[in-house]
C-alpha atoms as a PDB file:
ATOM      1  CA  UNK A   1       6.368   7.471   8.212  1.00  0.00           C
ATOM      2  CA  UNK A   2       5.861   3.794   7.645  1.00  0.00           C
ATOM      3  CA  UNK A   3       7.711   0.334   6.477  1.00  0.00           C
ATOM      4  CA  UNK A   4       5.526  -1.326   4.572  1.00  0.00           C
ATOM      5  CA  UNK A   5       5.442  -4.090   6.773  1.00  0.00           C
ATOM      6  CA  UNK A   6       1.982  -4.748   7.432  1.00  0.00           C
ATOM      7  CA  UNK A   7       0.834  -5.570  10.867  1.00  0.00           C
ATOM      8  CA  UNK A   8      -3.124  -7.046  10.335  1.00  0.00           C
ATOM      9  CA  UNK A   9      -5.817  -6.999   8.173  1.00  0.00           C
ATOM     10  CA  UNK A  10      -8.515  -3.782   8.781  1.00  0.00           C
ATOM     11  CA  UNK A  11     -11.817  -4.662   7.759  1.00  0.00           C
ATOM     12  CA  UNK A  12     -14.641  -1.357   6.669  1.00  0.00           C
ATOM     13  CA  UNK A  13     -17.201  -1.838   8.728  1.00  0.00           C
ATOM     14  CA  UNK A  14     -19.476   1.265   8.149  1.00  0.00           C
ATOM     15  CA  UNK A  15     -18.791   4.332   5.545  1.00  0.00           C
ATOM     16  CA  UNK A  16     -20.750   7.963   5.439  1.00  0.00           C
ATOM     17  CA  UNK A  17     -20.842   9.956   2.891  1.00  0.00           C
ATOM     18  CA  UNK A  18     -20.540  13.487   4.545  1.00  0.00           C
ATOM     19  CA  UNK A  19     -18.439  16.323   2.897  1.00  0.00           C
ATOM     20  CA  UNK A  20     -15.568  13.640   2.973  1.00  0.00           C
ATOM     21  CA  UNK A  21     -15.564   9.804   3.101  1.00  0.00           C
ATOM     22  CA  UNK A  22     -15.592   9.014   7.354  1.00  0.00           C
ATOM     23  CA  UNK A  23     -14.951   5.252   7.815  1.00  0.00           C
ATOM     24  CA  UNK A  24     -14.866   3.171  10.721  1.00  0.00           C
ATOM     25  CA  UNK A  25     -12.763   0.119   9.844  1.00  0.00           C
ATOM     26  CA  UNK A  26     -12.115  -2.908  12.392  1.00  0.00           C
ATOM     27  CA  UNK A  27      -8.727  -4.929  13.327  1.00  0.00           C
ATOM     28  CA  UNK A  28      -7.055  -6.635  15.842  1.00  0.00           C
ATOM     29  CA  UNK A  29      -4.798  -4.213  17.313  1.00  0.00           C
ATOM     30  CA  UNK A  30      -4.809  -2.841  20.553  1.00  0.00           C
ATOM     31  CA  UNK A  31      -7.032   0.342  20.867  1.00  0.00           C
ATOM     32  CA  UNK A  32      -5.041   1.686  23.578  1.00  0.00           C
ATOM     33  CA  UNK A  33      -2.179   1.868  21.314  1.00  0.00           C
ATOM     34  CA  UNK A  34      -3.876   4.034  18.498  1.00  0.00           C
ATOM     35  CA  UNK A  35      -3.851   7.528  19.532  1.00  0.00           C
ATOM     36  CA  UNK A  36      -6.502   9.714  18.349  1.00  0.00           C
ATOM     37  CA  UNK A  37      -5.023  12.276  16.054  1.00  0.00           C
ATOM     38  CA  UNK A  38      -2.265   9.375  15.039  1.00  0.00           C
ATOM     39  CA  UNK A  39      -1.278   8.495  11.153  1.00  0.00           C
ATOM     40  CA  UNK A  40      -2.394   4.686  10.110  1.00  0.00           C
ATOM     41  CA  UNK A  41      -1.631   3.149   6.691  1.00  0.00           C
ATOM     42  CA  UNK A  42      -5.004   1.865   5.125  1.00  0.00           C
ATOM     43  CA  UNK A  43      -3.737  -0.409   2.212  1.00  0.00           C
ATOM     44  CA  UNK A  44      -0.684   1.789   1.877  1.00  0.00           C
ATOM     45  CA  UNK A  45      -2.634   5.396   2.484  1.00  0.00           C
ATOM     46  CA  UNK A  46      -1.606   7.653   5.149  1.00  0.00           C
ATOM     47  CA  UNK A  47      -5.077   8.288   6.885  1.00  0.00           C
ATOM     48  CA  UNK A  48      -5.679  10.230  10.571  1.00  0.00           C
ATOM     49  CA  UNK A  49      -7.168   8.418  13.486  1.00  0.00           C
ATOM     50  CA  UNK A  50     -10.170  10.803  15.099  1.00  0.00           C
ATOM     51  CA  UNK A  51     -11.806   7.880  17.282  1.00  0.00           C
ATOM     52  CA  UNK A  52     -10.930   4.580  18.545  1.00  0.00           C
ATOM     53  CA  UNK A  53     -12.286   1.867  20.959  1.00  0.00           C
ATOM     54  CA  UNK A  54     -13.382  -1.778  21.420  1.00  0.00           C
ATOM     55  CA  UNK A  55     -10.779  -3.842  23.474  1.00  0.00           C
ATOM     56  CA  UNK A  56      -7.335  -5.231  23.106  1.00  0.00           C
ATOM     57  CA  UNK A  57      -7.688  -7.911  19.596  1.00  0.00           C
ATOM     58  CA  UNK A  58     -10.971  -6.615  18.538  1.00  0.00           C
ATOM     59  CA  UNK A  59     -10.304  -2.815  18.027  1.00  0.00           C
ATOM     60  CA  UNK A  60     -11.717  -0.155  15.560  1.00  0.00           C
ATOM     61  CA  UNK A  61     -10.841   3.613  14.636  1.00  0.00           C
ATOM     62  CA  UNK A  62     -12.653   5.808  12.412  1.00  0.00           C
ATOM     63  CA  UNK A  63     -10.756   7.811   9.572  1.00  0.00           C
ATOM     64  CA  UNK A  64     -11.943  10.928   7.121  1.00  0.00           C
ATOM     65  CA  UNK A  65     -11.103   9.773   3.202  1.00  0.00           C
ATOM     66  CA  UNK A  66     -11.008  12.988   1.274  1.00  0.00           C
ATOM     67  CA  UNK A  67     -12.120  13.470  -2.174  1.00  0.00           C
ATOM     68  CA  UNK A  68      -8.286  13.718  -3.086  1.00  0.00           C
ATOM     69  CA  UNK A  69      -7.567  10.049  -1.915  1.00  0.00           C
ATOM     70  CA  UNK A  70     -10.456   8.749  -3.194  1.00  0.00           C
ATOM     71  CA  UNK A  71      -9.354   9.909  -6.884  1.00  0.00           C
ATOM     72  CA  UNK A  72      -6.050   8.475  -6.127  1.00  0.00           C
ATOM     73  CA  UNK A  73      -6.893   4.605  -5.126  1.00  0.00           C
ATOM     74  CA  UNK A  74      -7.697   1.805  -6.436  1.00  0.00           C
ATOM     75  CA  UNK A  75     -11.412   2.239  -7.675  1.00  0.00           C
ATOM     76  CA  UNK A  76     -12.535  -0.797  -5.382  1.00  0.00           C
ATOM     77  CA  UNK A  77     -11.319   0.085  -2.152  1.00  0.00           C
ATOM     78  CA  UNK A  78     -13.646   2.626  -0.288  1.00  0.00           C
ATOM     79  CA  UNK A  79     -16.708   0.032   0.230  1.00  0.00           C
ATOM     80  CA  UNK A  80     -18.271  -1.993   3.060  1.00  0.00           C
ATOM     81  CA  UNK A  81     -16.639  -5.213   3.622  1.00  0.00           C
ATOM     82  CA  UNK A  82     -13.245  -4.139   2.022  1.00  0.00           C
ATOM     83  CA  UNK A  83     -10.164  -5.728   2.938  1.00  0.00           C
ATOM     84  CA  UNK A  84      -6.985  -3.386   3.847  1.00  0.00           C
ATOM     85  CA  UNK A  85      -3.661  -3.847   5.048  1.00  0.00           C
ATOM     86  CA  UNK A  86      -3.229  -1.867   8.566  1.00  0.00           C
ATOM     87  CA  UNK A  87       0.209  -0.194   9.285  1.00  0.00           C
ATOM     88  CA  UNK A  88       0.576   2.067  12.744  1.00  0.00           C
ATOM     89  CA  UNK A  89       3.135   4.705  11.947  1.00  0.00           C
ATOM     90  CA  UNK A  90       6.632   4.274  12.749  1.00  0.00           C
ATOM     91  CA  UNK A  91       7.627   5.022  16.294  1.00  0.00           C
ATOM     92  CA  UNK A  92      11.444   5.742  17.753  1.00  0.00           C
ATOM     93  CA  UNK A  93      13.256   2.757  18.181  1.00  0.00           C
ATOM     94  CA  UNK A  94      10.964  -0.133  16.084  1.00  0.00           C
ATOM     95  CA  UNK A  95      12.541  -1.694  13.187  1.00  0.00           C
ATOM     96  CA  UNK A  96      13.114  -0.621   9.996  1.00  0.00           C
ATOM     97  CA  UNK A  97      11.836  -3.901   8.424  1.00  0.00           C
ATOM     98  CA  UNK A  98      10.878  -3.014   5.095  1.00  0.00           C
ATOM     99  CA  UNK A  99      11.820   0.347   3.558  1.00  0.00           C
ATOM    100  CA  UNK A 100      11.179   3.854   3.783  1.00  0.00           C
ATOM    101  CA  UNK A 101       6.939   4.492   2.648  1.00  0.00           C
ATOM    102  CA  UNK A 102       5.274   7.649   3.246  1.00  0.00           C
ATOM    103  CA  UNK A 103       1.447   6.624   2.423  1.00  0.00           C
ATOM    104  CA  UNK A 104       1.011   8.504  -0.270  1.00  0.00           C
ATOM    105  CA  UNK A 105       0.057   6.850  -3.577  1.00  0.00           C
ATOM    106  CA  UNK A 106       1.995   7.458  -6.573  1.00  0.00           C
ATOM    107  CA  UNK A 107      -0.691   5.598  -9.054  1.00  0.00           C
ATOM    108  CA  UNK A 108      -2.592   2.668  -9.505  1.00  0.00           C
ATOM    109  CA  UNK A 109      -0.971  -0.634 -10.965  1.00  0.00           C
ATOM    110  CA  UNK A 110      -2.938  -3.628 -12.484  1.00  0.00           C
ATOM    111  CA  UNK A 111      -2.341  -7.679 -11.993  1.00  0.00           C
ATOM    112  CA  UNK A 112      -1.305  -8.899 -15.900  1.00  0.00           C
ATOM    113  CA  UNK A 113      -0.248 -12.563 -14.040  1.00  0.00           C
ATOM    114  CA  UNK A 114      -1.233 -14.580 -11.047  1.00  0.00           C
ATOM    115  CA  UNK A 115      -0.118 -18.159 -10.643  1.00  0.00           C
ATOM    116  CA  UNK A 116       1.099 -20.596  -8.099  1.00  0.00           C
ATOM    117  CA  UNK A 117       4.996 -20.874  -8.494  1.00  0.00           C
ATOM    118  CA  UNK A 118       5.979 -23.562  -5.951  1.00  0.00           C
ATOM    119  CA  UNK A 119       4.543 -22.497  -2.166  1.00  0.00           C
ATOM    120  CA  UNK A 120       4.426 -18.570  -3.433  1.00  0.00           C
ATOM    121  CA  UNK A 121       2.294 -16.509  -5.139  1.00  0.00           C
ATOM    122  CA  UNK A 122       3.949 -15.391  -8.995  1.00  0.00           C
ATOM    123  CA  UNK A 123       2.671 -11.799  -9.737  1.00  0.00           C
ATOM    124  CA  UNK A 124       3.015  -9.184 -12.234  1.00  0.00           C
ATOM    125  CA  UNK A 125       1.826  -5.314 -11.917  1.00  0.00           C
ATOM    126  CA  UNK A 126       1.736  -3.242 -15.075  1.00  0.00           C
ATOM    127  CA  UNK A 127       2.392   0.127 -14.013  1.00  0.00           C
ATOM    128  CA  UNK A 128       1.760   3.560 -16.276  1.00  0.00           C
ATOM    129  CA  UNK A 129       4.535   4.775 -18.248  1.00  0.00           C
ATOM    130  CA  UNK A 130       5.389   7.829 -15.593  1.00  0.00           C
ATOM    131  CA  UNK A 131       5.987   5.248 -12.899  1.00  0.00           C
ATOM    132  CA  UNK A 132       8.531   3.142 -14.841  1.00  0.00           C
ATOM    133  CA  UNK A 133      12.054   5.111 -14.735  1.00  0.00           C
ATOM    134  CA  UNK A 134      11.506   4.199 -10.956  1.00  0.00           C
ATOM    135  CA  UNK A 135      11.276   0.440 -10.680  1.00  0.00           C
ATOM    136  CA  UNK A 136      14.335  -1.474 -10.836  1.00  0.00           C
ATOM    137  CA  UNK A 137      15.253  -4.748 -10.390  1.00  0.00           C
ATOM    138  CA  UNK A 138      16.222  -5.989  -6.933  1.00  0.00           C
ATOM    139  CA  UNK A 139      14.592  -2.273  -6.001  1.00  0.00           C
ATOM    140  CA  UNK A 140      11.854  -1.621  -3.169  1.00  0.00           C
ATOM    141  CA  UNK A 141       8.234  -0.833  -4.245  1.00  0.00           C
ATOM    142  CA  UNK A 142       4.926  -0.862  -1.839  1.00  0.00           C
ATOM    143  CA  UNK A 143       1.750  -2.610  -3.210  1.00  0.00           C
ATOM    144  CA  UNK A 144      -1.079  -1.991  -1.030  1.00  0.00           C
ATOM    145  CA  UNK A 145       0.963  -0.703   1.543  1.00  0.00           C
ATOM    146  CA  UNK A 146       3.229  -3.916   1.652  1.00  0.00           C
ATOM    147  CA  UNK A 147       6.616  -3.404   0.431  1.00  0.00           C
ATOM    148  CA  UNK A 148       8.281  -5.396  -1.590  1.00  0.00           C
ATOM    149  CA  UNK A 149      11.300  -6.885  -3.889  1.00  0.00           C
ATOM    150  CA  UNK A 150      10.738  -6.765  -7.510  1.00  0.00           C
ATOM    151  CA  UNK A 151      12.308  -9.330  -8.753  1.00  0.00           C
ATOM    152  CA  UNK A 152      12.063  -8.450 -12.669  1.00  0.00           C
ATOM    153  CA  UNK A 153      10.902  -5.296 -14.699  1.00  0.00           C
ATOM    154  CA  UNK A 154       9.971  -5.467 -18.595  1.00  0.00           C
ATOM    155  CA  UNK A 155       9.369  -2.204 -19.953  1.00  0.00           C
ATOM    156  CA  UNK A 156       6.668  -2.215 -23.063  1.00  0.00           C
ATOM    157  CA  UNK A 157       6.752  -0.177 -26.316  1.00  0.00           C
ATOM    158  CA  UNK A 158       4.251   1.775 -25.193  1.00  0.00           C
ATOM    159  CA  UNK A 159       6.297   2.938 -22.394  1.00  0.00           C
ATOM    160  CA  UNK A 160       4.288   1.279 -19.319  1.00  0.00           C
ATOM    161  CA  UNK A 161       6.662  -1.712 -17.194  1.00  0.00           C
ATOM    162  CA  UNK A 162       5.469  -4.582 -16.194  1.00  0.00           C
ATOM    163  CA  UNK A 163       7.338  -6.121 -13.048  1.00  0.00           C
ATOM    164  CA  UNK A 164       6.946  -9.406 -11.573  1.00  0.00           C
ATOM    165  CA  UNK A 165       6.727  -9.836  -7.593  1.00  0.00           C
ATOM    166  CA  UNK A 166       6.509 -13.040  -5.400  1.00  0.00           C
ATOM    167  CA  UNK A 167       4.542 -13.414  -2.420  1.00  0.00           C
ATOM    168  CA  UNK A 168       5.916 -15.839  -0.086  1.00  0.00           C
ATOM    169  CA  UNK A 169       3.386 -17.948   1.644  1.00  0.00           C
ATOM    170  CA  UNK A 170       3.515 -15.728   5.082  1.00  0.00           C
ATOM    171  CA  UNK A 171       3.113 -12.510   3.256  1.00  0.00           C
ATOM    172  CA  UNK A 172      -0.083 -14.022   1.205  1.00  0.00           C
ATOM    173  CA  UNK A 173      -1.144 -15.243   4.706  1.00  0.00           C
ATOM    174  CA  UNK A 174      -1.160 -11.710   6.650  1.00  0.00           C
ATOM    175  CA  UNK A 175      -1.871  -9.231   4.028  1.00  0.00           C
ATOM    176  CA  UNK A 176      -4.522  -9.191   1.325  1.00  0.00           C
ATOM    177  CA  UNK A 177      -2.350  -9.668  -1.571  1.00  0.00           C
ATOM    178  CA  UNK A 178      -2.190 -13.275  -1.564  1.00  0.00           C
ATOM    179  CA  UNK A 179      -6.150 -13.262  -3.049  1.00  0.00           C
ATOM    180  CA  UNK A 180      -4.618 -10.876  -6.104  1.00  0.00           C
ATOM    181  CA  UNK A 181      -5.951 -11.930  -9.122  1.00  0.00           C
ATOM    182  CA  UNK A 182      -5.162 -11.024 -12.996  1.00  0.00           C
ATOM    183  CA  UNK A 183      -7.413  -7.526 -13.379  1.00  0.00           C
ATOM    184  CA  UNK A 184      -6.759  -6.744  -9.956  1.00  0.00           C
ATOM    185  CA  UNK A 185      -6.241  -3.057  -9.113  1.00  0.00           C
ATOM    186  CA  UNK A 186      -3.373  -2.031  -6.435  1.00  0.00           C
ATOM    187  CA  UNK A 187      -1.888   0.794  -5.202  1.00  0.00           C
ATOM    188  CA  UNK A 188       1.630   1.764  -5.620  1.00  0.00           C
ATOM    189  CA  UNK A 189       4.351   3.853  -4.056  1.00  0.00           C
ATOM    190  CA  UNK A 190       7.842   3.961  -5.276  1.00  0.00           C
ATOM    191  CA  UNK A 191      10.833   3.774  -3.152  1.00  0.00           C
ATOM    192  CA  UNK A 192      11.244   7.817  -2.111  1.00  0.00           C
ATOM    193  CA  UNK A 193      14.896   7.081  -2.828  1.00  0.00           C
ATOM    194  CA  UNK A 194      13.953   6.413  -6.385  1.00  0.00           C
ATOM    195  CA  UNK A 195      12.079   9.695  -6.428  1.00  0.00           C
ATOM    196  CA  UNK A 196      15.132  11.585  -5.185  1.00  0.00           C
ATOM    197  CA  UNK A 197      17.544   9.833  -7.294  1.00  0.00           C
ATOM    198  CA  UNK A 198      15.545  10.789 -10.620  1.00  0.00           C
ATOM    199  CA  UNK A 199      14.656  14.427  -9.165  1.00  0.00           C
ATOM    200  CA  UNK A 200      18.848  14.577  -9.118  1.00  0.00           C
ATOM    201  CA  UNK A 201      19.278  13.240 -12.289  1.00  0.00           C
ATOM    202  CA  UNK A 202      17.150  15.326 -14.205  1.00  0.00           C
ATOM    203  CA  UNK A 203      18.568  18.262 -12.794  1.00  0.00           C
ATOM    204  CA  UNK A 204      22.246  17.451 -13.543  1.00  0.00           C
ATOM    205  CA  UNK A 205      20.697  16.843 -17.155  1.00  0.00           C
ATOM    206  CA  UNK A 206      19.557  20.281 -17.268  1.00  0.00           C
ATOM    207  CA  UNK A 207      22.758  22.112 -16.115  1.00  0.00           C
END
């Protein structure tokens, strides 16, 4: 379980190929405070520690990316040098800052608009037709494993949305989404209350 409230910036620093993708990905967290066997959101993917060192501001842990997760992300994110957004899981008592997320990826959204708009960054995702019945306007939705406000939705004719986020100066600052340009690929998950609300819905349709 997770906030969306991102806590650094992971860099991949090696990646082999095996049966799965295994990854070792630096940060500056605090290696004694990732536990091996622990969940970690990877630019908004739920992903298992299974080793961890360096010291305390200069850490790395090592994850297994399986074929499944691969096919799910954004196309560009599995490479050397890649940016991602780090998120430890949630632990008893730390603050619900951001919303519910659970790290797994609904689909893949793509910038249509990046410009300045005062000190913030002005943003719109197009997402695919399936994901629009849950975005809503003043609703929750995580991008790269940030969450966010949307502060407008447009649906299309052909049935995909387009919805327009801004990214205040700190959030640009302390995640990667403040180098989002137009063509940009994301990953999004919808708020799991959305999910319940339309699984509710669409059974009181049906009775």
């Amino acid at each position: 379980m997770f906030t969306g409230i991102v806590t650094a910036i992971g860099t991949i620093t090696n990646f082999d190929q095996r049966g799965d993708l295994r990854l070792r990905i630096a940060a500056p967290l605090d290696p004694a405070r990732i536990s091996i066997g622990a969940s970690i959101a990877c630019s908004g993917v739920c992903l298992t520690v299974i080793d961890r060192g360096g010291s305390a501001g200069d850490a790395w842990f090592d994850v297994d990316v399986s074929a499944e997760s691969v096919g799910r992300t954004r196309p560009d994110m599995w490479t050397l040098g890649e940016r991602l957004n780090i998120e430890p899981s949630l632990r008893v008592g730390d603050e619900l800052g951001g919303h519910i997320v659970t790290g797994h990826i609904d689909a893949i959204g793509e910038v249509v608009l990046a410009e300045e708009s005062g000190d913030s960054w002005r943003v719109a995702i197009r997402a695919r037709a399936e994901m629009a019945p849950f975005i809503a306007e003043k609703g929750s939705i995580t991008v790269d494993g940030a969450s966010l406000t949307v502060n407008d939705v447009r649906d299309r004719p052909d049935g995909t949305c387009d919805f327009m986020l801004n990214i205040i100066p700190h959030t640009g600052e302390v995640t990667t989404l403040g180098g989002l340009i137009v063509g940009s690929h994301v990953n999004l998950e919808i708020d799991v209350l959305a999910r319940y609300l339309k699984r509710m819905q669409g059974l009181a349709a049906a009775s």
